[in-house]
C-alpha atoms as a PDB file:
ATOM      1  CA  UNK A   1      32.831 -24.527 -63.161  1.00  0.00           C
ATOM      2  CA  UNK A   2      35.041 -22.346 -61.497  1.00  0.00           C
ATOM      3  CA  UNK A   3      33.231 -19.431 -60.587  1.00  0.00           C
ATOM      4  CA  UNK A   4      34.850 -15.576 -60.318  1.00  0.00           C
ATOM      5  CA  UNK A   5      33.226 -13.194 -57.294  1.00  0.00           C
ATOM      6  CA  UNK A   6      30.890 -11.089 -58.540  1.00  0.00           C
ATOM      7  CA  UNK A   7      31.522  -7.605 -58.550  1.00  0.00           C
ATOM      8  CA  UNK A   8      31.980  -4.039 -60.930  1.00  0.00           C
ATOM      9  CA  UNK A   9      33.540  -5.167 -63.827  1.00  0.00           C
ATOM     10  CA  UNK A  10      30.990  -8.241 -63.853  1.00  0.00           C
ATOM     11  CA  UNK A  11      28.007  -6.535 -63.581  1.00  0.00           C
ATOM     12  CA  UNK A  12      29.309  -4.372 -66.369  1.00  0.00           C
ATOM     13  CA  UNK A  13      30.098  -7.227 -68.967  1.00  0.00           C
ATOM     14  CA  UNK A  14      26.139  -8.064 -68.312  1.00  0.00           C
ATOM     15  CA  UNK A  15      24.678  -5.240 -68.593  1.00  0.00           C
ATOM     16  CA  UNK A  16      26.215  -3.456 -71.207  1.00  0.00           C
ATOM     17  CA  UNK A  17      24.999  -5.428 -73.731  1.00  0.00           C
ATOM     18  CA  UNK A  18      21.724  -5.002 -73.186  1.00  0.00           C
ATOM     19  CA  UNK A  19      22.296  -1.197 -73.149  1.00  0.00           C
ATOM     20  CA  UNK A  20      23.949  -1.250 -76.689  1.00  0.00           C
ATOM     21  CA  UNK A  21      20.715  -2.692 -77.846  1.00  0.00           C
ATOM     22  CA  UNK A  22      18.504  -0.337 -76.044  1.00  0.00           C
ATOM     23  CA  UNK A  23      21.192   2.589 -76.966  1.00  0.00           C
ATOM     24  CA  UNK A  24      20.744   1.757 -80.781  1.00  0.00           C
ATOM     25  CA  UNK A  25      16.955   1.241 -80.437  1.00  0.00           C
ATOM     26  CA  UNK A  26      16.561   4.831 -79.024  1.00  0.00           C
ATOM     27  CA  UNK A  27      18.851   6.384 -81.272  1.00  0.00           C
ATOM     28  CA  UNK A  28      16.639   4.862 -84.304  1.00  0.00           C
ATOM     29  CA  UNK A  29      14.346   6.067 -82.841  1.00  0.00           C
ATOM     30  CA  UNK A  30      14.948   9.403 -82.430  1.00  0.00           C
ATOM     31  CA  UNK A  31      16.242   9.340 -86.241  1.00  0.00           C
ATOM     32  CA  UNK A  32      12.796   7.801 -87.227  1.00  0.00           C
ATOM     33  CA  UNK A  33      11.237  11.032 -85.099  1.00  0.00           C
ATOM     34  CA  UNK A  34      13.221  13.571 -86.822  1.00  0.00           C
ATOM     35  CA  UNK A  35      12.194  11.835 -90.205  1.00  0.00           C
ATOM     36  CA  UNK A  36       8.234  12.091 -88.644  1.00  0.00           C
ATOM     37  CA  UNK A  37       8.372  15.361 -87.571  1.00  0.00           C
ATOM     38  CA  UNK A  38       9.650  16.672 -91.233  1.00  0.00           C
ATOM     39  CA  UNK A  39       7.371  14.949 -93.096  1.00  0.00           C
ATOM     40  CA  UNK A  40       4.269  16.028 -90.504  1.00  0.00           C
ATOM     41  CA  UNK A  41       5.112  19.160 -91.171  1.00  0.00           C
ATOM     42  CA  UNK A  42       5.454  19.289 -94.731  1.00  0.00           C
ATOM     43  CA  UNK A  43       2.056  17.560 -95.165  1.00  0.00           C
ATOM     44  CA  UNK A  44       0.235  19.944 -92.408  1.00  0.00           C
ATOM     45  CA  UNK A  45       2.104  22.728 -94.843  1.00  0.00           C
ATOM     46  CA  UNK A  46       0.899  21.466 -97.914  1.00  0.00           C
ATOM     47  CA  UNK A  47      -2.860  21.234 -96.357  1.00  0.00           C
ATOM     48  CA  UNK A  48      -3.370  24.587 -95.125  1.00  0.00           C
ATOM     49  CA  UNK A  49      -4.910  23.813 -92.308  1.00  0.00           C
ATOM     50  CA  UNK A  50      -3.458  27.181 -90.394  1.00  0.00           C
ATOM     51  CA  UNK A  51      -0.592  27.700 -88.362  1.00  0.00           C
ATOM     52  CA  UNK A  52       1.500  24.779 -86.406  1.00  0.00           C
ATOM     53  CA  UNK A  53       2.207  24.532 -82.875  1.00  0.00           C
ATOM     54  CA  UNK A  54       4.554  22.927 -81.008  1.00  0.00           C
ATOM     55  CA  UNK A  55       1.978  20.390 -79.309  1.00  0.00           C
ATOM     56  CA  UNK A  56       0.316  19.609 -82.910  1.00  0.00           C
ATOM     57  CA  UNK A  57       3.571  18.828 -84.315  1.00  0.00           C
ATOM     58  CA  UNK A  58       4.396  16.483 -81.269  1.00  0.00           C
ATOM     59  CA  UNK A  59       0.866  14.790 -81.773  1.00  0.00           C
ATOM     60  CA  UNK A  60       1.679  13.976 -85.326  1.00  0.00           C
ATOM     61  CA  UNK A  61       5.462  12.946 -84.716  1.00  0.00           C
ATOM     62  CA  UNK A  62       4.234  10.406 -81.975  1.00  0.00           C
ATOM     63  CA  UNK A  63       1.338   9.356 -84.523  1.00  0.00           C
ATOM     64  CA  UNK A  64       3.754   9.234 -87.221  1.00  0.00           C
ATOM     65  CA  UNK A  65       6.159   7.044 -85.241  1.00  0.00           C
ATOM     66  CA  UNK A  66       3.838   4.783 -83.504  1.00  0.00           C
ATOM     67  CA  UNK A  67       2.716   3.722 -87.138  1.00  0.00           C
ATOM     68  CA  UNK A  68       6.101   3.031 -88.078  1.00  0.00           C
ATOM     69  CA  UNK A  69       7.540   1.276 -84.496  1.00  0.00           C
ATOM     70  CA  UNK A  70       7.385  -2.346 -86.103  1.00  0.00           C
ATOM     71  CA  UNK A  71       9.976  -0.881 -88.575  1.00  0.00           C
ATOM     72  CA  UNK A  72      12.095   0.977 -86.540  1.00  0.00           C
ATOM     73  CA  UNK A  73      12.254  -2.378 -84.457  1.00  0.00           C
ATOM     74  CA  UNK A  74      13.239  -4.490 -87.784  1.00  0.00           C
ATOM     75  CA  UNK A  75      15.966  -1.994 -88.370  1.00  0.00           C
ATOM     76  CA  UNK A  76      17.298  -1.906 -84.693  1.00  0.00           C
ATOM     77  CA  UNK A  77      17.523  -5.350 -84.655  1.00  0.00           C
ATOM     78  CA  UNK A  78      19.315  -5.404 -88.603  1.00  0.00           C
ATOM     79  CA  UNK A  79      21.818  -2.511 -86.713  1.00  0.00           C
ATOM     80  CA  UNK A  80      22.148  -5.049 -83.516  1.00  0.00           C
ATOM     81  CA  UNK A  81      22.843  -8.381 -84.482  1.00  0.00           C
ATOM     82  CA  UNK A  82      26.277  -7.777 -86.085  1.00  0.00           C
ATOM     83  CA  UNK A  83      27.426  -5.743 -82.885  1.00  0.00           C
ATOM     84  CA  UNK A  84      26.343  -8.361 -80.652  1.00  0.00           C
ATOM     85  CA  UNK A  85      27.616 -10.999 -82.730  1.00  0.00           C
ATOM     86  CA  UNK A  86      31.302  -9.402 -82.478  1.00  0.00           C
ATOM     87  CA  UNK A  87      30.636  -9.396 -78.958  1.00  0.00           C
ATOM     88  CA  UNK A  88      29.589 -13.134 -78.690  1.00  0.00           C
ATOM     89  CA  UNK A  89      32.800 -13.779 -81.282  1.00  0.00           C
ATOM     90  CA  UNK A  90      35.001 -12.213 -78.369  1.00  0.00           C
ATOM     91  CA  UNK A  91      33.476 -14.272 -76.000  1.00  0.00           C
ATOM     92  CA  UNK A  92      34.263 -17.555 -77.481  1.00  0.00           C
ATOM     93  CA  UNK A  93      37.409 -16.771 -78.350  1.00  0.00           C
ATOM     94  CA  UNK A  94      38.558 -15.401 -74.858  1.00  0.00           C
ATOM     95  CA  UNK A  95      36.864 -18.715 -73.880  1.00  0.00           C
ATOM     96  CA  UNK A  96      36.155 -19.843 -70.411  1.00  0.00           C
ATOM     97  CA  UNK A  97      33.995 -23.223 -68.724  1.00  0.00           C
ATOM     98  CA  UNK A  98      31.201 -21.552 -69.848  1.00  0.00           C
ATOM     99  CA  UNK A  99      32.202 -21.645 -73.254  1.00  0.00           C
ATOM    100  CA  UNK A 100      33.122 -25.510 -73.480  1.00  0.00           C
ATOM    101  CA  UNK A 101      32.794 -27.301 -76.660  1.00  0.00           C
ATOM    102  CA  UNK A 102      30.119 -30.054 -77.346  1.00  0.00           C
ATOM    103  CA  UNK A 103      29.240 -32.931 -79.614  1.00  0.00           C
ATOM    104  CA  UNK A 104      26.714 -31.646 -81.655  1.00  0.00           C
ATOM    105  CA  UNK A 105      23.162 -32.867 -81.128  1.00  0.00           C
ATOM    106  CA  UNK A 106      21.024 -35.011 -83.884  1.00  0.00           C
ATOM    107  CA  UNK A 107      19.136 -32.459 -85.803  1.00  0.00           C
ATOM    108  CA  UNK A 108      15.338 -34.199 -84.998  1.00  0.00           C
ATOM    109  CA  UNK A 109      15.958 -33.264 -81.598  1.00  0.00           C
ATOM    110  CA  UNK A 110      15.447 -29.548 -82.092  1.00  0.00           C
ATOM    111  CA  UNK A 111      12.088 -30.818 -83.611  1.00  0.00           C
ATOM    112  CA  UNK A 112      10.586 -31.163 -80.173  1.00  0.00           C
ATOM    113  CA  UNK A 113      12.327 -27.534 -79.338  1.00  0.00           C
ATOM    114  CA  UNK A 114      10.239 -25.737 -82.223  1.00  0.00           C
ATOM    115  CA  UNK A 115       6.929 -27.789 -80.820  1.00  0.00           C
ATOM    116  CA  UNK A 116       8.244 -26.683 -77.213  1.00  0.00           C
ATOM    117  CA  UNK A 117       8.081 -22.762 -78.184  1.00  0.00           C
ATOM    118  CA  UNK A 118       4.620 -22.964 -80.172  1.00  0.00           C
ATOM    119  CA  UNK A 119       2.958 -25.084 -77.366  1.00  0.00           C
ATOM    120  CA  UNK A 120       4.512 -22.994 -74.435  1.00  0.00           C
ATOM    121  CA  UNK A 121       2.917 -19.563 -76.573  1.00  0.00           C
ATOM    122  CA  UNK A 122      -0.265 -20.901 -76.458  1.00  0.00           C
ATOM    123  CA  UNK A 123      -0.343 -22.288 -72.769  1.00  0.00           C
ATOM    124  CA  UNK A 124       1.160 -19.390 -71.267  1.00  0.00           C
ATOM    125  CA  UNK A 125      -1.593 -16.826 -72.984  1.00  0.00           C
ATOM    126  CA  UNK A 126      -3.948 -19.444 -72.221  1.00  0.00           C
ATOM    127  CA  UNK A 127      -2.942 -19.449 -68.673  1.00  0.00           C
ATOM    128  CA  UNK A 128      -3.382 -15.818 -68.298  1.00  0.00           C
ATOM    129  CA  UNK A 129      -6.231 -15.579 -70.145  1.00  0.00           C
ATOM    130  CA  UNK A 130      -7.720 -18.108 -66.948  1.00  0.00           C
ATOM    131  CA  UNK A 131      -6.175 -16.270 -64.355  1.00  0.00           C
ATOM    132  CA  UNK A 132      -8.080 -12.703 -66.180  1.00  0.00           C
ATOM    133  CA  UNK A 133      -4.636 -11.467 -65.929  1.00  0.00           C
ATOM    134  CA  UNK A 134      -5.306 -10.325 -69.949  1.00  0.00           C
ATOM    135  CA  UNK A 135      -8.552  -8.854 -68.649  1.00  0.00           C
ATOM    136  CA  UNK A 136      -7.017  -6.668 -66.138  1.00  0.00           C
ATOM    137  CA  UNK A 137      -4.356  -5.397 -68.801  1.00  0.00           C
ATOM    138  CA  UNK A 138      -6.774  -5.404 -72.088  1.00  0.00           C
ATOM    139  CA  UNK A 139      -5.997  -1.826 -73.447  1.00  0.00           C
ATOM    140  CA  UNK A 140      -2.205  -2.884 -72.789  1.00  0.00           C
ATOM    141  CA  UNK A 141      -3.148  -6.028 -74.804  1.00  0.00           C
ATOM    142  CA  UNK A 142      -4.502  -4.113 -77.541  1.00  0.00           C
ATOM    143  CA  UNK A 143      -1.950  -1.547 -77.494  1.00  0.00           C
ATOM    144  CA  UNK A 144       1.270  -4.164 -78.424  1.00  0.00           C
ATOM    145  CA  UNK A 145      -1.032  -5.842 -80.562  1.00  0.00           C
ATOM    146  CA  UNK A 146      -1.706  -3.017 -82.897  1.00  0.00           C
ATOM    147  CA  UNK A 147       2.074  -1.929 -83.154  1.00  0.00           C
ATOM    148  CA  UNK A 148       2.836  -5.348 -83.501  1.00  0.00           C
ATOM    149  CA  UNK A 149       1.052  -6.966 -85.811  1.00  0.00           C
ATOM    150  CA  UNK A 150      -0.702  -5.200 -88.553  1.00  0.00           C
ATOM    151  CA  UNK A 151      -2.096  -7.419 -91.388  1.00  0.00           C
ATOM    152  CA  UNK A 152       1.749  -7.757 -93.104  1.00  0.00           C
ATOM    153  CA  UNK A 153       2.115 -11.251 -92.941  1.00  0.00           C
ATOM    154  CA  UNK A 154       5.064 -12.364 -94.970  1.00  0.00           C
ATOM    155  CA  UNK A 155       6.924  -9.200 -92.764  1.00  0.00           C
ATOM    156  CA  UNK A 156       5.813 -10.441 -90.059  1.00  0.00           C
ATOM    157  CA  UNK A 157       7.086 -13.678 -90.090  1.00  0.00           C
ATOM    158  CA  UNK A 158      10.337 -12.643 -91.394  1.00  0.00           C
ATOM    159  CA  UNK A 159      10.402  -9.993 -88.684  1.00  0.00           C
ATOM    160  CA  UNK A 160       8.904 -11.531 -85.566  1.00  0.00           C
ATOM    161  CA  UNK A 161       9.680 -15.285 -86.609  1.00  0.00           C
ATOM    162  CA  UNK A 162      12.845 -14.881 -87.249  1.00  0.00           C
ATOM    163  CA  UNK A 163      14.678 -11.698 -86.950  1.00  0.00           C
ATOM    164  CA  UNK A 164      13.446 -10.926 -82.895  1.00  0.00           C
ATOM    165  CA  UNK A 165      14.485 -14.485 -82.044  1.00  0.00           C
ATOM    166  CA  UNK A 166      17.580 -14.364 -83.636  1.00  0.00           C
ATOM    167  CA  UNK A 167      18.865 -11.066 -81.915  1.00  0.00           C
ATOM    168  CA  UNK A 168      17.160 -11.594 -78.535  1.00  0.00           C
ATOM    169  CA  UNK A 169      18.625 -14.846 -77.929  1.00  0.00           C
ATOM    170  CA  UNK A 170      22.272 -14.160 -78.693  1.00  0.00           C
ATOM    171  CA  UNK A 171      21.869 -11.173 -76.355  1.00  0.00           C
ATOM    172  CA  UNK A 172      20.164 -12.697 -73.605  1.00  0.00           C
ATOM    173  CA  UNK A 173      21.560 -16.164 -73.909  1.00  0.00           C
ATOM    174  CA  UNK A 174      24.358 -15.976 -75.821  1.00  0.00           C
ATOM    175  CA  UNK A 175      25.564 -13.219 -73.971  1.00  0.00           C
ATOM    176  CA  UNK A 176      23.788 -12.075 -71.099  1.00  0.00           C
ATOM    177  CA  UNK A 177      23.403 -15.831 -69.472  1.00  0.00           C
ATOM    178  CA  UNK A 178      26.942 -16.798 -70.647  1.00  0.00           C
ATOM    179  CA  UNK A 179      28.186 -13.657 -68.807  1.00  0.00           C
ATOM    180  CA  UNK A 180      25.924 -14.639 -65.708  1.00  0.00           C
ATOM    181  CA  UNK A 181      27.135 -18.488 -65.406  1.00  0.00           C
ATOM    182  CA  UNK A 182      30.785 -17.270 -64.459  1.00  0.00           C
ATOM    183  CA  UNK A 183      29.467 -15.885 -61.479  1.00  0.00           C
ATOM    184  CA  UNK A 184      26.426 -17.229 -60.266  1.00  0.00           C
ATOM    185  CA  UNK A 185      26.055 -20.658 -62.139  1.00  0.00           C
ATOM    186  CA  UNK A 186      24.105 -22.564 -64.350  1.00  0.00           C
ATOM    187  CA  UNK A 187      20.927 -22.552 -62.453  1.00  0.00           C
ATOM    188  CA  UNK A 188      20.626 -19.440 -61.283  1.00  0.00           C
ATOM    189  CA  UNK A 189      22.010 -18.074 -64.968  1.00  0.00           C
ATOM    190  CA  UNK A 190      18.682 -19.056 -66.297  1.00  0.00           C
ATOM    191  CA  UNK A 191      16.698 -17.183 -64.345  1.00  0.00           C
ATOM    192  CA  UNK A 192      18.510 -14.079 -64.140  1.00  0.00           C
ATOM    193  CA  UNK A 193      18.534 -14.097 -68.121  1.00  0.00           C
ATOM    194  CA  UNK A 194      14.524 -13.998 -68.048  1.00  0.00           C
ATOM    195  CA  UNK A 195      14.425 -11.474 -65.438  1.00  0.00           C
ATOM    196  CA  UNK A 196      16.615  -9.484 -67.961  1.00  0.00           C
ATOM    197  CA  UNK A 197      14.923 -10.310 -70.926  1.00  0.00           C
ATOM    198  CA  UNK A 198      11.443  -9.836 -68.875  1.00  0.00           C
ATOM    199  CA  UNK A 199      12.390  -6.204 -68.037  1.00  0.00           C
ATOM    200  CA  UNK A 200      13.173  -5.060 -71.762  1.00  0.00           C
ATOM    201  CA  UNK A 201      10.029  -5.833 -72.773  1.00  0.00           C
ATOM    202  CA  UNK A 202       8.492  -3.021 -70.555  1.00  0.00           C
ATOM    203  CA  UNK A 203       4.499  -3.772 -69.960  1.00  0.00           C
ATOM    204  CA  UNK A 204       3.278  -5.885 -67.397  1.00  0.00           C
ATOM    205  CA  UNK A 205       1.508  -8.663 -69.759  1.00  0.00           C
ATOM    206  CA  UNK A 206       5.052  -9.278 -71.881  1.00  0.00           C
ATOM    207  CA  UNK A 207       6.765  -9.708 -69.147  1.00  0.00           C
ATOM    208  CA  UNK A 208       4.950 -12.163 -67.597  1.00  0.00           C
ATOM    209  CA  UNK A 209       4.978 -14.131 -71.035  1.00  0.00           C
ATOM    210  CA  UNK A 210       8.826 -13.289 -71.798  1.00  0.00           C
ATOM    211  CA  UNK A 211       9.690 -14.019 -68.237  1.00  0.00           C
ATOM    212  CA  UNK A 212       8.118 -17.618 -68.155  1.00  0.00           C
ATOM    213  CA  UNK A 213       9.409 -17.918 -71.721  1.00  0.00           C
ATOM    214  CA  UNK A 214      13.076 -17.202 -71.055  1.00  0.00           C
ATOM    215  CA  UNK A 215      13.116 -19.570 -68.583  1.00  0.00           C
ATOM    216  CA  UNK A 216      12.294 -22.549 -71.188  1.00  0.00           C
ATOM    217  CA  UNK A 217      14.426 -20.945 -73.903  1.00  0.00           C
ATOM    218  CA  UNK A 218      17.572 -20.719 -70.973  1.00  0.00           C
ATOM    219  CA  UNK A 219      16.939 -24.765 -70.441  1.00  0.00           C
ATOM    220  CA  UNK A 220      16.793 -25.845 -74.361  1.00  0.00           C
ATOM    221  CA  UNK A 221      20.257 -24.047 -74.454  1.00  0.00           C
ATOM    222  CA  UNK A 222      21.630 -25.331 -71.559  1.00  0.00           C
ATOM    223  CA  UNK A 223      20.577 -29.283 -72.328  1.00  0.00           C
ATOM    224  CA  UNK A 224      21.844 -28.605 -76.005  1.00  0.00           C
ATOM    225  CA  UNK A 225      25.018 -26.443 -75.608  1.00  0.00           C
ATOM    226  CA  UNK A 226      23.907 -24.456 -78.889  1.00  0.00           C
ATOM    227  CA  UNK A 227      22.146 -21.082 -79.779  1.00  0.00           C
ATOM    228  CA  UNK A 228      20.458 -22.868 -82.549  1.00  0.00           C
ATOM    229  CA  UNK A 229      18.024 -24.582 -79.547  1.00  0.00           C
ATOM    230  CA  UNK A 230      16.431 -21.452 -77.742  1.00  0.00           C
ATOM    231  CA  UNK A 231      16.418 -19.719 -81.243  1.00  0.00           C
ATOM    232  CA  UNK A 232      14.479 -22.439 -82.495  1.00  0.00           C
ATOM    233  CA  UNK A 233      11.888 -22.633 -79.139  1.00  0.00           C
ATOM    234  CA  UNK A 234      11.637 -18.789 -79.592  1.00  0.00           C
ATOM    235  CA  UNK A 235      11.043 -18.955 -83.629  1.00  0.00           C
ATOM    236  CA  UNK A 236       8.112 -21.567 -82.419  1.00  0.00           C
ATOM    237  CA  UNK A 237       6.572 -19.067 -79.892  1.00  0.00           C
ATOM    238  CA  UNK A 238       6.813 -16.016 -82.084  1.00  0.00           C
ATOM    239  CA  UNK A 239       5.406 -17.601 -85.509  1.00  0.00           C
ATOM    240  CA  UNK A 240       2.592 -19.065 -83.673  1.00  0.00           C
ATOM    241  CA  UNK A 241       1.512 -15.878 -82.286  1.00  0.00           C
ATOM    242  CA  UNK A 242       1.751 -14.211 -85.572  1.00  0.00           C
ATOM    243  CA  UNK A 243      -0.093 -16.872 -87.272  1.00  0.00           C
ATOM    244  CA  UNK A 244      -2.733 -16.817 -84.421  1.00  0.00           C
ATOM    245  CA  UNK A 245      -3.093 -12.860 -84.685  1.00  0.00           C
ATOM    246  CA  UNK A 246      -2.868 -12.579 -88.496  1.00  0.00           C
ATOM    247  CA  UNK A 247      -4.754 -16.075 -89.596  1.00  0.00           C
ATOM    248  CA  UNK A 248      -7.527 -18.403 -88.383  1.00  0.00           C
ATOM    249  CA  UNK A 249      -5.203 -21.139 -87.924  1.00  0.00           C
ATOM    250  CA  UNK A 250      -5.633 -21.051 -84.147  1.00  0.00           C
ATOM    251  CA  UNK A 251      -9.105 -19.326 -83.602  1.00  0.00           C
ATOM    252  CA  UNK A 252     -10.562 -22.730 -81.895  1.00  0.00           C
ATOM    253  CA  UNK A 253      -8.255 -22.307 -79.322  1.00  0.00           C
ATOM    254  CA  UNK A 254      -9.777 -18.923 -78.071  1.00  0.00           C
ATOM    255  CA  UNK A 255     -13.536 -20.356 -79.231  1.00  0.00           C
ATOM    256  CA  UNK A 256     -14.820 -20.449 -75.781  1.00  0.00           C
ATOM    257  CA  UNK A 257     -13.624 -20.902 -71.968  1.00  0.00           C
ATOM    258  CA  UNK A 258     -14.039 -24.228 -72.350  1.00  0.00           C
ATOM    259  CA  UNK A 259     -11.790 -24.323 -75.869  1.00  0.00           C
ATOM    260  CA  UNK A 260      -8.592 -22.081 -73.613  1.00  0.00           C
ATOM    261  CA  UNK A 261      -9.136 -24.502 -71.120  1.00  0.00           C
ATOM    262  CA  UNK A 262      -8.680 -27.576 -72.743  1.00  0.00           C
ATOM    263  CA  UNK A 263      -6.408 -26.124 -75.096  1.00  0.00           C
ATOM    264  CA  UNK A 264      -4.082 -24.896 -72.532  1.00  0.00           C
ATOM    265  CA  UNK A 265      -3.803 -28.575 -70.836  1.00  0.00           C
ATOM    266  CA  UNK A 266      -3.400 -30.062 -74.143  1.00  0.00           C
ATOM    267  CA  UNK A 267      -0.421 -27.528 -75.313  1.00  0.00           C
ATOM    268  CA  UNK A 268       1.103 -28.493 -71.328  1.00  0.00           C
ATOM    269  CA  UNK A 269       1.038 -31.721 -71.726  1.00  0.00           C
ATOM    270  CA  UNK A 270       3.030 -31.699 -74.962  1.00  0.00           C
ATOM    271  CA  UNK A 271       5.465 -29.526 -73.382  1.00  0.00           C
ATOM    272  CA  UNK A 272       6.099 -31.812 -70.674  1.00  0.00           C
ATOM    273  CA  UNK A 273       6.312 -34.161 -73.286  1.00  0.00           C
ATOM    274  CA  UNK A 274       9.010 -32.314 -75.019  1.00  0.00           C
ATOM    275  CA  UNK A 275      10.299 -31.269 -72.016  1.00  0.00           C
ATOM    276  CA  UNK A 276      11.511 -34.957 -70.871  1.00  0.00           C
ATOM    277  CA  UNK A 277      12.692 -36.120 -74.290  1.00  0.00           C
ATOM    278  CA  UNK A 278      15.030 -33.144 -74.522  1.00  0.00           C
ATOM    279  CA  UNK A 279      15.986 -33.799 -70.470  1.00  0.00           C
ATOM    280  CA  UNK A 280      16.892 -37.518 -70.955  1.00  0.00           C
ATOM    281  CA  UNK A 281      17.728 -37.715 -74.499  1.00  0.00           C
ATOM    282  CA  UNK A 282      19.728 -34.596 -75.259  1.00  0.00           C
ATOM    283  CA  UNK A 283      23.259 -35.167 -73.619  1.00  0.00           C
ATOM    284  CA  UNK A 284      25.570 -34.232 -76.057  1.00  0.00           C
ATOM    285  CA  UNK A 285      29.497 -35.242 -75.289  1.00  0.00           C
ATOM    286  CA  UNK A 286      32.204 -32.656 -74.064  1.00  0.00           C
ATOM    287  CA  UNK A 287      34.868 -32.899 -76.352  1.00  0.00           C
ATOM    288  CA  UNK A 288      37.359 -30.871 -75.228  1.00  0.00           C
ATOM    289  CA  UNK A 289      38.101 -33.065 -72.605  1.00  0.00           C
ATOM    290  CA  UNK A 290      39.351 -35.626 -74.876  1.00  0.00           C
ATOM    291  CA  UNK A 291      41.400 -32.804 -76.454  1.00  0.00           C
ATOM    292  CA  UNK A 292      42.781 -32.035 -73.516  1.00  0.00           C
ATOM    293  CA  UNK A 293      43.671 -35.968 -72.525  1.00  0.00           C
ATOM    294  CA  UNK A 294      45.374 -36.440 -76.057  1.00  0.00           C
ATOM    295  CA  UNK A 295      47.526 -33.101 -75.434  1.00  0.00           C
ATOM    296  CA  UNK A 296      48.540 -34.422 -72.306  1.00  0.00           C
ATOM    297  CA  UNK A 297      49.583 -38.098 -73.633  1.00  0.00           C
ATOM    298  CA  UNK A 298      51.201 -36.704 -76.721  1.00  0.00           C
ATOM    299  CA  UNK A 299      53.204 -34.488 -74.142  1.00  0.00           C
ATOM    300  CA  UNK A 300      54.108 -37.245 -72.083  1.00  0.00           C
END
């Protein structure tokens, strides 16, 4: 791959992505705030409950909003993924060795990436559940768990299954580790698209998760040459941990010690077993390298 130094304009064309994301989040946001602090009002108004200060209406705007942050997230992401999408458009077309074509792989290969996501959810929480890493961070824990799932099912599997994954991996992948490889390389790519992704998602606990995450979701798309493969391993993750928070479907994993334990060796050894049939199995063919040999006979 023939590599460009690294320098402004570079650094720009990764980041700024990831600020457009964060920039429509915020403004949202601040839309959704507006919309809490008028109807706080009106309903301390209505009450009668005496005059309104400035730190009473703040308390009720945050209230208001943290209530409502799942669906200011679904609509960021609704307002993001066509704006990234142009971007990743661009991208292609301009073209690039990052942006070689590729046979496309047998669909039951992705099987194992779907398995790959769930099982890698449940070992990594499992692992830091061992280490007492969730221990030290509980009220953290409990914190993104109450804005982030809240008894809405069906929305939540629409939102966090699918939606999240969706957005998040043609920005960090798509974009963000595309970007990266023409200056740093494959390897190094991978990483520096979980440290990215790690970083957006703010608290100490996620980014543990989303760093060690983005790392698997980084090697499904390199091994498969298509967004469709981390989306998939990140669809797995997410609707397992909705399931887990919203259903009994997985309570025997958290039974006991003993259950994590066992649990979490179980869930790695499948992912090591996923993780070698995609690694010597999935090899799809370059073809624009026969392309480019038929172009050069015809122009013989």
């Amino acid at each position: 791959m023939n590599q460009k130094n690294p320098g402004p304009n570079w650094v720009w064309r990764i980041v700024y992505p990831i600020l457009v994301y964060m920039g429509i989040y915020y403004l949202i946001s601040i839309l959704a705030s507006v919309i809490g602090m008028t109807v706080s009002f009106v309903s301390f108004e209505q009450a009668g409950s005496g005059s309104l200060d400035y730190y009473t209406i703040l308390e009720l705007t945050m209230e208001w909003l943290s209530q409502y942050s799942y669906e200011v997230t679904t609509v960021s992401n609704l307002v993001t993924l066509p704006v990234i999408l142009f971007f990743l458009r661009a991208d292609q077309k301009q073209g690039g060795e990052q942006y070689r074509l590729y046979d496309r792989v047998s669909p039951g290969y992705y099987v194992p990436v779907l398995v790959l996501g769930a099982c890698a959810c449940l070992a990594v929480n499992g692992m830091m559940y061992i280490s007492g890493v969730m221990s030290a961070y509980s009220e953290t824990l409990e914190e993104v768990s109450s804005q982030l799932y809240r008894g809405q099912l069906l929305v939540e599997l629409l939102g966090i299954g699918i939606l999240s994954p969706i957005v998040e991996e043609v920005l960090f992948r798509g974009l963000c580790m595309k970007r990266l490889q023409n200056g740093v390389g494959s390897t190094a790519s991978i990483f520096l698209a979980a440290a990215f992704f790690a970083l957006y998602h703010g608290n100490i606990l996620q980014m543990i998760y989303a760093f060690i995450l983005g790392l698997i979701f980084g090697y499904v798309y390199e091994r498969f040459h298509s967004l469709a493969a981390p989306i998939l391993a990140h669809c797995g993750a997410n609707i397992i941990s909705v399931l887990g928070s919203e259903t009994n479907l997985i309570d025997g994993f958290f039974a006991s010690d003993t259950a994590i334990f066992v649990g979490t060796v179980v869930c790695c050894l499948v992912m090591l077993g996923c993780l070698y049939l995609i690694q010597y199995q999935v090899n799809p063919a370059l073809l624009h390298r026969e392309e480019e040999s038929s172009s050069q006979d015809s122009g013989r």
